[in-house]
Protein backbone atom coordinates (compact mmCIF):
# COMPACT_ATOMS: atom_id res chain seq x y z
CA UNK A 1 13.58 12.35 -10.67
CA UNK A 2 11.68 15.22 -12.53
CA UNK A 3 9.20 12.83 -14.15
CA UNK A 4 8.78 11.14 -10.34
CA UNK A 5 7.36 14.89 -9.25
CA UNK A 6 5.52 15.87 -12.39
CA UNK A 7 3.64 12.13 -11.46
CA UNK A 8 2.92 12.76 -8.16
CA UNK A 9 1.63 16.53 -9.10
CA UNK A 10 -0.58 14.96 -11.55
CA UNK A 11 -1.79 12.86 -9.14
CA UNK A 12 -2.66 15.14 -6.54
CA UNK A 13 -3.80 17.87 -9.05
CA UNK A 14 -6.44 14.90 -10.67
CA UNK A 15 -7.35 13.48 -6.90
CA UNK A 16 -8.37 17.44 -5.88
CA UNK A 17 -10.36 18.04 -9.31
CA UNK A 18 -12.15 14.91 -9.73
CA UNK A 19 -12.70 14.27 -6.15
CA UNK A 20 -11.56 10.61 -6.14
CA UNK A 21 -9.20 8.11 -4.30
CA UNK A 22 -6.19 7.55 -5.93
CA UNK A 23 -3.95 4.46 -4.19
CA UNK A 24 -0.59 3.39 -5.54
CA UNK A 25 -0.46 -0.60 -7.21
CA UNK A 26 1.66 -2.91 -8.34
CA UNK A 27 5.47 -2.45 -8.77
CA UNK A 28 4.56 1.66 -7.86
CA UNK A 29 3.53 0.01 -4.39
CA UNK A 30 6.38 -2.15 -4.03
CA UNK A 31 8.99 0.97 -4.75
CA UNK A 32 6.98 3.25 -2.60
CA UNK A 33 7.29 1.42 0.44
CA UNK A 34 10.95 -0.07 -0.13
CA UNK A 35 10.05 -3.15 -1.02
CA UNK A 36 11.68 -3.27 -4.52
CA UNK A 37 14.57 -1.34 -6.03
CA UNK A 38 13.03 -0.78 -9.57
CA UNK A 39 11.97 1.92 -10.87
CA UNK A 40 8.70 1.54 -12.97
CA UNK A 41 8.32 3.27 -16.08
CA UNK A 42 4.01 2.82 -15.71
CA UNK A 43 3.30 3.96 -12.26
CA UNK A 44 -0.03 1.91 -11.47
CA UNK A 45 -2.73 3.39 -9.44
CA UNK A 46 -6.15 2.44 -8.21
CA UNK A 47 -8.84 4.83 -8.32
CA UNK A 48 -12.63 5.31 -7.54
CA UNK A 49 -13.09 7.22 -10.34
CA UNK A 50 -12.81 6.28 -14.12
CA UNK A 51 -9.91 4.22 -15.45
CA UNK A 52 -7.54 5.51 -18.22
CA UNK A 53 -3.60 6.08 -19.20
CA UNK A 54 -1.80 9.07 -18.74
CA UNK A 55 1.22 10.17 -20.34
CA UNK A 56 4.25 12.77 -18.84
CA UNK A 57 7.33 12.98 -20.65
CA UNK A 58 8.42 9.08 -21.02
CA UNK A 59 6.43 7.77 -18.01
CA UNK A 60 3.06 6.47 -18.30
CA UNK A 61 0.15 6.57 -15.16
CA UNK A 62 -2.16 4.06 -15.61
CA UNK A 63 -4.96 4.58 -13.74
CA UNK A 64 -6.93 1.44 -12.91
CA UNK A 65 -11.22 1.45 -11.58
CA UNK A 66 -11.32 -0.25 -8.81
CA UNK A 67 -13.97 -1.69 -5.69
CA UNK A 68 -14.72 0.70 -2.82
CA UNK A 69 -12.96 -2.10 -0.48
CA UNK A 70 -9.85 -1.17 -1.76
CA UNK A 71 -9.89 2.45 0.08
CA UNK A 72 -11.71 1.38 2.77
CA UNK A 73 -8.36 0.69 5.35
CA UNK A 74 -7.64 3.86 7.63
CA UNK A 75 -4.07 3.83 7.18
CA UNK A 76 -1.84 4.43 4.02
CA UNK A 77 0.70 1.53 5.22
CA UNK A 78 -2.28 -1.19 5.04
CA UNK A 79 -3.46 0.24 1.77
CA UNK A 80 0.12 -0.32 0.33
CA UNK A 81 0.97 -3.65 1.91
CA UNK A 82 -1.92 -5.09 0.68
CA UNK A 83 -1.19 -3.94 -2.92
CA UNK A 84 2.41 -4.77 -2.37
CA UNK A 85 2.01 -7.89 -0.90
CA UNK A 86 -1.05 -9.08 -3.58
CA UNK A 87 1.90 -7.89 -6.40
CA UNK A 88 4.95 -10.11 -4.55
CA UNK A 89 2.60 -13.05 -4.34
CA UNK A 90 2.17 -15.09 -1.13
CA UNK A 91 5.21 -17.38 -2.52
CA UNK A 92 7.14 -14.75 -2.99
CA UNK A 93 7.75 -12.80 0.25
CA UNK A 94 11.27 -13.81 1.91
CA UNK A 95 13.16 -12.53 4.74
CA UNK A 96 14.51 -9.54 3.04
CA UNK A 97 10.93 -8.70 2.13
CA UNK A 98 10.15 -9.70 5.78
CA UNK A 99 12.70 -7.30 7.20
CA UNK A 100 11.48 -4.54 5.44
CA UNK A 101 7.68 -5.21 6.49
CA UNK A 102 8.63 -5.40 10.52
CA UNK A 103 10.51 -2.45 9.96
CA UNK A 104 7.73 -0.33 8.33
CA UNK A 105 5.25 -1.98 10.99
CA UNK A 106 7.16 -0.83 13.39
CA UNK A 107 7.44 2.73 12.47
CA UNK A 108 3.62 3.02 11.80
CA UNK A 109 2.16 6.04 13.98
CA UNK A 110 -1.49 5.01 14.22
CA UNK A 111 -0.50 0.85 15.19
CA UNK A 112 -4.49 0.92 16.91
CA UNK A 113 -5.48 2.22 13.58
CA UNK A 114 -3.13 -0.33 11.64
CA UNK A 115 -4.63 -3.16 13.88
CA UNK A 116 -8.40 -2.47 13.00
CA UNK A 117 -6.86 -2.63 9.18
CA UNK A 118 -5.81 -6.55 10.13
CA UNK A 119 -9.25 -7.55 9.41
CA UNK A 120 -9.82 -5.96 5.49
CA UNK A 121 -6.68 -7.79 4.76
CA UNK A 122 -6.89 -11.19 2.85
CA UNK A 123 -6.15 -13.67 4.86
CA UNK A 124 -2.70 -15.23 3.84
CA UNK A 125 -1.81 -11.23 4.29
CA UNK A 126 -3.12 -10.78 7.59
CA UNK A 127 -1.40 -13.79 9.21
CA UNK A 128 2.19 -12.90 7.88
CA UNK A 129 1.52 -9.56 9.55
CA UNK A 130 -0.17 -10.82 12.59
CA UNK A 131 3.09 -13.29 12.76
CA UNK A 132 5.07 -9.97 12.58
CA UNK A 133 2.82 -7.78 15.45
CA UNK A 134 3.22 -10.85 18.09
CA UNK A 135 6.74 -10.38 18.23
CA UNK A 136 6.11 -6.85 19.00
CA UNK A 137 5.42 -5.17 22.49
CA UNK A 138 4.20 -2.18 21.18
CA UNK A 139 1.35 -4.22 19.87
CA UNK A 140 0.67 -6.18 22.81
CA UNK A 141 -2.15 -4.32 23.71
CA UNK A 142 -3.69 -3.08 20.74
CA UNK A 143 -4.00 -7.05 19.66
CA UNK A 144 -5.47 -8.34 22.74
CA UNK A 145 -8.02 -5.50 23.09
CA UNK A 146 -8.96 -5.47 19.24
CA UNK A 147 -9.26 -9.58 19.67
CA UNK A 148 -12.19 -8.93 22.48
């Protein structure tokens, strides 16, 4: 638990001094949003800046370069499904990892916000989610006036 806080100081201490967007990736993206029960011992993150490997007790934060598209979505849910969802594989998301999504879409605060992030996604991505919206009234109208 202490190395989990010393990680995420570092990473707000480097994001403030260097100025850059830091996004969590991989496995750190699955555990951050509930999506897998493992712990990582590398917590993966993307960043605008330069790319290198950190080291804080026995955990390692590797952080990876990446394109500007990346940060681009307005809402920290989008940002994390999409590395989530591009770490499960499109093969591997099943109704447990299903649940969990509808559940996290349904908390989101900014869903007009969310909805405009629907169109950065990669496709196989945004049609699971879309799937997930429809069945969702407080949606409804966000979709159909996005859509026009």
């Amino acid at each position: 638990m202490k190395a989990k806080l010393r990680a995420r100081r570092e990473e707000r201490k480097r994001k403030q001094r260097d100025k850059v967007q830091i996004q969590p990736s991989g496995v750190t993206a699955l555990n951050k949003l509930g999506l897998s029960t493992q712990v990582p011992t590398k917590y993966t993150y993307l960043t605008s800046g330069s790319g290198r490997v950190l080291t804080l007790g026995n955990r390692t934060i590797e952080l990876k370069r990446s394109v500007p598209k990346n940060f681009a979505f307005q809402t920290v849910l989008a940002a994390l499904l999409v590395q989530a969802l591009r770490t499960l594989g499109q093969k591997n998301v099943g109704n447990q990892e299903l649940s969990t999504i509808r559940k996290l879409v349904n908390e989101e605060e900014h869903k007009d916000l969310f909805v405009q992030d629907l169109t950065l996604m990669p496709v196989w991505m945004r049609k699971l989610i879309t799937d997930i919206i429809d069945k969702n009234e407080h949606y409804d109208t966000l979709v159909k006036s996005h859509n026009r």
